[in-house]
Protein backbone atom coordinates (compact mmCIF):
# COMPACT_ATOMS: atom_id res chain seq x y z
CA UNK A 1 0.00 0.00 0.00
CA UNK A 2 1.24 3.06 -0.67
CA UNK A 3 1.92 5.95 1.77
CA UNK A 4 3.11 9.41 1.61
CA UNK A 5 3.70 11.48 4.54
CA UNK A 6 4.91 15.05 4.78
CA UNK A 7 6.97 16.67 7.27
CA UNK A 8 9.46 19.73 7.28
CA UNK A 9 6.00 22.61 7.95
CA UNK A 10 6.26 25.33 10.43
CA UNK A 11 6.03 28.60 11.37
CA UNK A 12 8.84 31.34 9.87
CA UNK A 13 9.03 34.79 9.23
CA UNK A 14 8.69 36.54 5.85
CA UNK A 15 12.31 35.82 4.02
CA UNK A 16 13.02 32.70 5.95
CA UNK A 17 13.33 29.18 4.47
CA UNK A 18 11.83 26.02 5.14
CA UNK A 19 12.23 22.68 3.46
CA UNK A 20 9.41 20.13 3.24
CA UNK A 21 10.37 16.16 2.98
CA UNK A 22 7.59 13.55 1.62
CA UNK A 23 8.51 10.24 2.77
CA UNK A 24 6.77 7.80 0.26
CA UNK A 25 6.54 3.99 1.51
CA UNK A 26 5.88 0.97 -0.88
CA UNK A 27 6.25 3.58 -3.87
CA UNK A 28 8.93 3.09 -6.68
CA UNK A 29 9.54 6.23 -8.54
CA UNK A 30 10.46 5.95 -12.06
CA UNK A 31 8.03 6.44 -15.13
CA UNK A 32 5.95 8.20 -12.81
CA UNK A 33 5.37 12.05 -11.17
CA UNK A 34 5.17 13.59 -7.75
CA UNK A 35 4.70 16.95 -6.90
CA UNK A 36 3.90 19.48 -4.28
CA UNK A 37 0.47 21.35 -4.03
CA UNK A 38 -0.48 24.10 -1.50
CA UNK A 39 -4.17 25.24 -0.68
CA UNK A 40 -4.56 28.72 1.94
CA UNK A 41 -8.16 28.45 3.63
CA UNK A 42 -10.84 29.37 1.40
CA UNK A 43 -8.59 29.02 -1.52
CA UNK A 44 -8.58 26.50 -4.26
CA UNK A 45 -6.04 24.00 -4.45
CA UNK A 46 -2.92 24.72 -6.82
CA UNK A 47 0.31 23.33 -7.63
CA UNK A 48 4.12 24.40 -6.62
CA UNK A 49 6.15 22.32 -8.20
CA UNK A 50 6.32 18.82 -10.26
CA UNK A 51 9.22 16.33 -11.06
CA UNK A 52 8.94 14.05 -13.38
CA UNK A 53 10.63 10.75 -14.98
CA UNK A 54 9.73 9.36 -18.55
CA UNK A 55 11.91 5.95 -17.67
CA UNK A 56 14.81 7.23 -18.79
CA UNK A 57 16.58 7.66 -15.46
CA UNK A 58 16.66 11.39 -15.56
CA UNK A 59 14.33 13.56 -14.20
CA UNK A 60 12.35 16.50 -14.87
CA UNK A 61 11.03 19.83 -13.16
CA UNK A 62 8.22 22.29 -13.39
CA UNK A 63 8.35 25.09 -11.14
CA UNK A 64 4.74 27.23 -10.79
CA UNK A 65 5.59 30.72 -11.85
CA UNK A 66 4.30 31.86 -8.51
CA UNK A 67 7.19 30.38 -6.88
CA UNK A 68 9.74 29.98 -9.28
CA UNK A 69 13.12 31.45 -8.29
CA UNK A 70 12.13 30.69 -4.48
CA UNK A 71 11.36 26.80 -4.24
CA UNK A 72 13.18 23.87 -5.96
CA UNK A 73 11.79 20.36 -6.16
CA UNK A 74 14.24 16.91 -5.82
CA UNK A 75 14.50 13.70 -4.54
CA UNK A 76 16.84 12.05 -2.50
CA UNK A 77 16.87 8.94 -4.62
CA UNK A 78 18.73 6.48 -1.82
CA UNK A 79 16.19 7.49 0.88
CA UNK A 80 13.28 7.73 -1.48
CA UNK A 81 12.21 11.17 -0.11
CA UNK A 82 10.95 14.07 -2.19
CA UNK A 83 11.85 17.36 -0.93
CA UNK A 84 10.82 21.10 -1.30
CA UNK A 85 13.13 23.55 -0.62
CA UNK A 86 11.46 26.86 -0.16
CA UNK A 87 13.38 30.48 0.17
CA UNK A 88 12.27 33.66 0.37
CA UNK A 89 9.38 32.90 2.15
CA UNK A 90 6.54 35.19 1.48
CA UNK A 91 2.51 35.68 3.76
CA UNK A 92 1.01 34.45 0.44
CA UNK A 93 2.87 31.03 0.80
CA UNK A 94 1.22 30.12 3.79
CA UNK A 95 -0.98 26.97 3.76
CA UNK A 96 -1.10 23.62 4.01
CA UNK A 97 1.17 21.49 1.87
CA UNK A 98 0.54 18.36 -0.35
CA UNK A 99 3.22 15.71 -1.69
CA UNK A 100 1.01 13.61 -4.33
CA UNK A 101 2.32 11.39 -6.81
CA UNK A 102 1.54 9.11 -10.09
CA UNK A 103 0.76 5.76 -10.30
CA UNK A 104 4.01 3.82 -11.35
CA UNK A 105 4.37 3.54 -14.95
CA UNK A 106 2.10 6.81 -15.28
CA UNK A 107 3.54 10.38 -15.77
CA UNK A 108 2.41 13.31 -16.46
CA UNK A 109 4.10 16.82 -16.89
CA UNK A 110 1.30 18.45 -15.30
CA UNK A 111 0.12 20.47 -11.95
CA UNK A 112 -3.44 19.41 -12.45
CA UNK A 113 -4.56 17.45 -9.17
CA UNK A 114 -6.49 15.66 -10.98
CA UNK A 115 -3.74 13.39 -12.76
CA UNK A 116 -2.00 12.70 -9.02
CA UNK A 117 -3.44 8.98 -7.60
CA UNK A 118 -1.94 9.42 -4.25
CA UNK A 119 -1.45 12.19 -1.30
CA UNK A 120 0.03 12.55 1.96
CA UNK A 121 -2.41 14.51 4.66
CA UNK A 122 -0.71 17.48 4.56
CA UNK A 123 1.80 19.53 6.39
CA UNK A 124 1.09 23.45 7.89
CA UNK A 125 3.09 26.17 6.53
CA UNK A 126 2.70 29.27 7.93
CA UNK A 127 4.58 32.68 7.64
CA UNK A 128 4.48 35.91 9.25
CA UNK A 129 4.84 39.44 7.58
């Protein structure tokens, strides 16, 4: 069965960092996607950031323009965690955060929710002005 749980949230102030680890049990990533997704209360869910693999061993990367320059997506391949890195840390970013990912042997390059078959429950981000 598999499992994704998210850990790394807190609470900073405006400019600090934070960096969010997804620790994703009985999961193989490879021909397949994960990504991050936020949602801030009474706000619809959207997308941060998306890696990707097609099966050829190398991965991929979309970074929301909302965030780009500020947050970078990877995996630590040995531990099978996927990590966000997030800098600059702004009010707007606050919410809760999402690691979802494909089905093996499905990939998408997309931050539709939609395409994801699996998500963790979430960890709080919250930052201060």
């Amino acid at each position: 069965q598999v499992q994704l749980v998210e850990s790394g949230g807190g609470s900073v102030q405006a400019g600090g960092s934070l960096r969010l680890s997804c620790g994703a049990s009985g999961y193989t990533y490879g021909r397949s996607s994960m990504a991050w997704f936020r949602q801030a209360p009474g706000q619809e869910r959207e997308g941060v950031a998306l890696i990707w693999d097609t099966g050829s061993g190398r991965s991929n990367y979309i970074i929301a323009d909302h965030v780009k320059g500020r947050f970078t997506i990877f995996r630590d391949s040995d531990k099978n965690i996927l990590h966000l890195q997030m800098n600059t840390l702004k009010p707007e970013d606050t919410g809760t955060y999402y690691c979802a990912a494909t089905r093996e042997g499905r990939w998408y390059a997309s931050l539709h929710g939609s395409a994801y078959d699996y998500w963790g429950p979430g960890t709080q981000v919250t930052v201060s002005s």
